[in-house]
Protein backbone atom coordinates (compact mmCIF):
# COMPACT_ATOMS: atom_id res chain seq x y z
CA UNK A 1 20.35 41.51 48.35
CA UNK A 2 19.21 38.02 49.38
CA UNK A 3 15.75 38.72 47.45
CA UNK A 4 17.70 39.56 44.37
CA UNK A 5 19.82 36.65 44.01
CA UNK A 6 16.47 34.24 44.95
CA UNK A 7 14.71 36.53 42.05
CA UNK A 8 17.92 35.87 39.79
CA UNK A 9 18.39 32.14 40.58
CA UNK A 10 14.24 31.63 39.91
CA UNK A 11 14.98 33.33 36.63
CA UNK A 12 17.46 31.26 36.08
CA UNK A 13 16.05 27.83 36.67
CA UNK A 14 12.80 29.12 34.79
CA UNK A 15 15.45 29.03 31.47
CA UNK A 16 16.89 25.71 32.27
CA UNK A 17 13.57 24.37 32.49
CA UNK A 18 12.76 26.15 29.18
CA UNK A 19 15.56 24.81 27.79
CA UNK A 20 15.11 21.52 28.63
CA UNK A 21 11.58 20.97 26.90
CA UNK A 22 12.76 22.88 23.88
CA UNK A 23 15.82 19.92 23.76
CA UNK A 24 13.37 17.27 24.26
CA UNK A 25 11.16 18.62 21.21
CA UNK A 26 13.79 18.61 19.21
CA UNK A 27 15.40 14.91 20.33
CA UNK A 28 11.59 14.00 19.29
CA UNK A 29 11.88 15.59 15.92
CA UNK A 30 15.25 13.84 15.45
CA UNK A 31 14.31 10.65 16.25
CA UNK A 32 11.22 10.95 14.01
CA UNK A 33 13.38 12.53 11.09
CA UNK A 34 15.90 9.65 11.53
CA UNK A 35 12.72 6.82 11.41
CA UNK A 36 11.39 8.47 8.19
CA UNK A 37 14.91 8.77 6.95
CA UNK A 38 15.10 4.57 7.45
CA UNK A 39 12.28 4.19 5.69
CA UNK A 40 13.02 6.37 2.51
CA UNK A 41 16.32 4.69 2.53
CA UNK A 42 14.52 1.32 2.08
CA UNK A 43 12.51 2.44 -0.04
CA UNK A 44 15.18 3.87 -2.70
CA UNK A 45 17.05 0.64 -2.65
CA UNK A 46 13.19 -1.35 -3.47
CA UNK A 47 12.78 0.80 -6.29
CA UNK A 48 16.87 0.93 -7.39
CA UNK A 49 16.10 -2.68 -7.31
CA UNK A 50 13.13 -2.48 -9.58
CA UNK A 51 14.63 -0.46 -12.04
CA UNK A 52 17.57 -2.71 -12.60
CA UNK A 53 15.51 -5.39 -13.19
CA UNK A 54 13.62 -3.89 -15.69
CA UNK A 55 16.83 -2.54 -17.50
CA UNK A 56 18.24 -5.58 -17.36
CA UNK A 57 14.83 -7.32 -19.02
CA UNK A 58 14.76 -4.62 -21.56
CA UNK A 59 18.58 -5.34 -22.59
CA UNK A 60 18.03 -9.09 -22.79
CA UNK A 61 14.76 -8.53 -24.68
CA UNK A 62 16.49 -6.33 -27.55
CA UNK A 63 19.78 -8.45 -27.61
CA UNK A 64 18.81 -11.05 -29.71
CA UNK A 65 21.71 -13.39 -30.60
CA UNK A 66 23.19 -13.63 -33.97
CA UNK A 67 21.39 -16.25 -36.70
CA UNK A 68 23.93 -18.55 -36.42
CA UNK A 69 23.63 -19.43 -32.72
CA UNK A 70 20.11 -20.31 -32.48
């Protein structure tokens, strides 16, 4: 009986252990993802940026005023 619990308790620390590297992989991944996901975020607003700009040059550029107010 004593054999069978040491078997069962081996078994069972030979999961947590499992466990444990598969939930460091994964807080690896996450951290990565979350980096990346930073970065793209950045990245969105430089270009969001950008784009206004241009709209707004392209409006200003075809908006010419009236003959009487130059």
């Amino acid at each position: 009986m004593n054999e069978e619990i040491s078997a069962r308790l081996a078994a069972v620390e030979s999961n947590a252990a499992h466990l444990e590297h598969h939930v460091e992989q994964l807080n690896g991944v996450i951290i990565e993802q979350g980096k990346l996901l930073e970065r793209l975020k950045k990245e969105v607003m430089r270009q969001s940026t950008a784009m206004e700009t241009i709209e707004m040059e392209r409006i200003k550029a075809n908006n010419t005023k009236p003959p009487h107010y130059q």
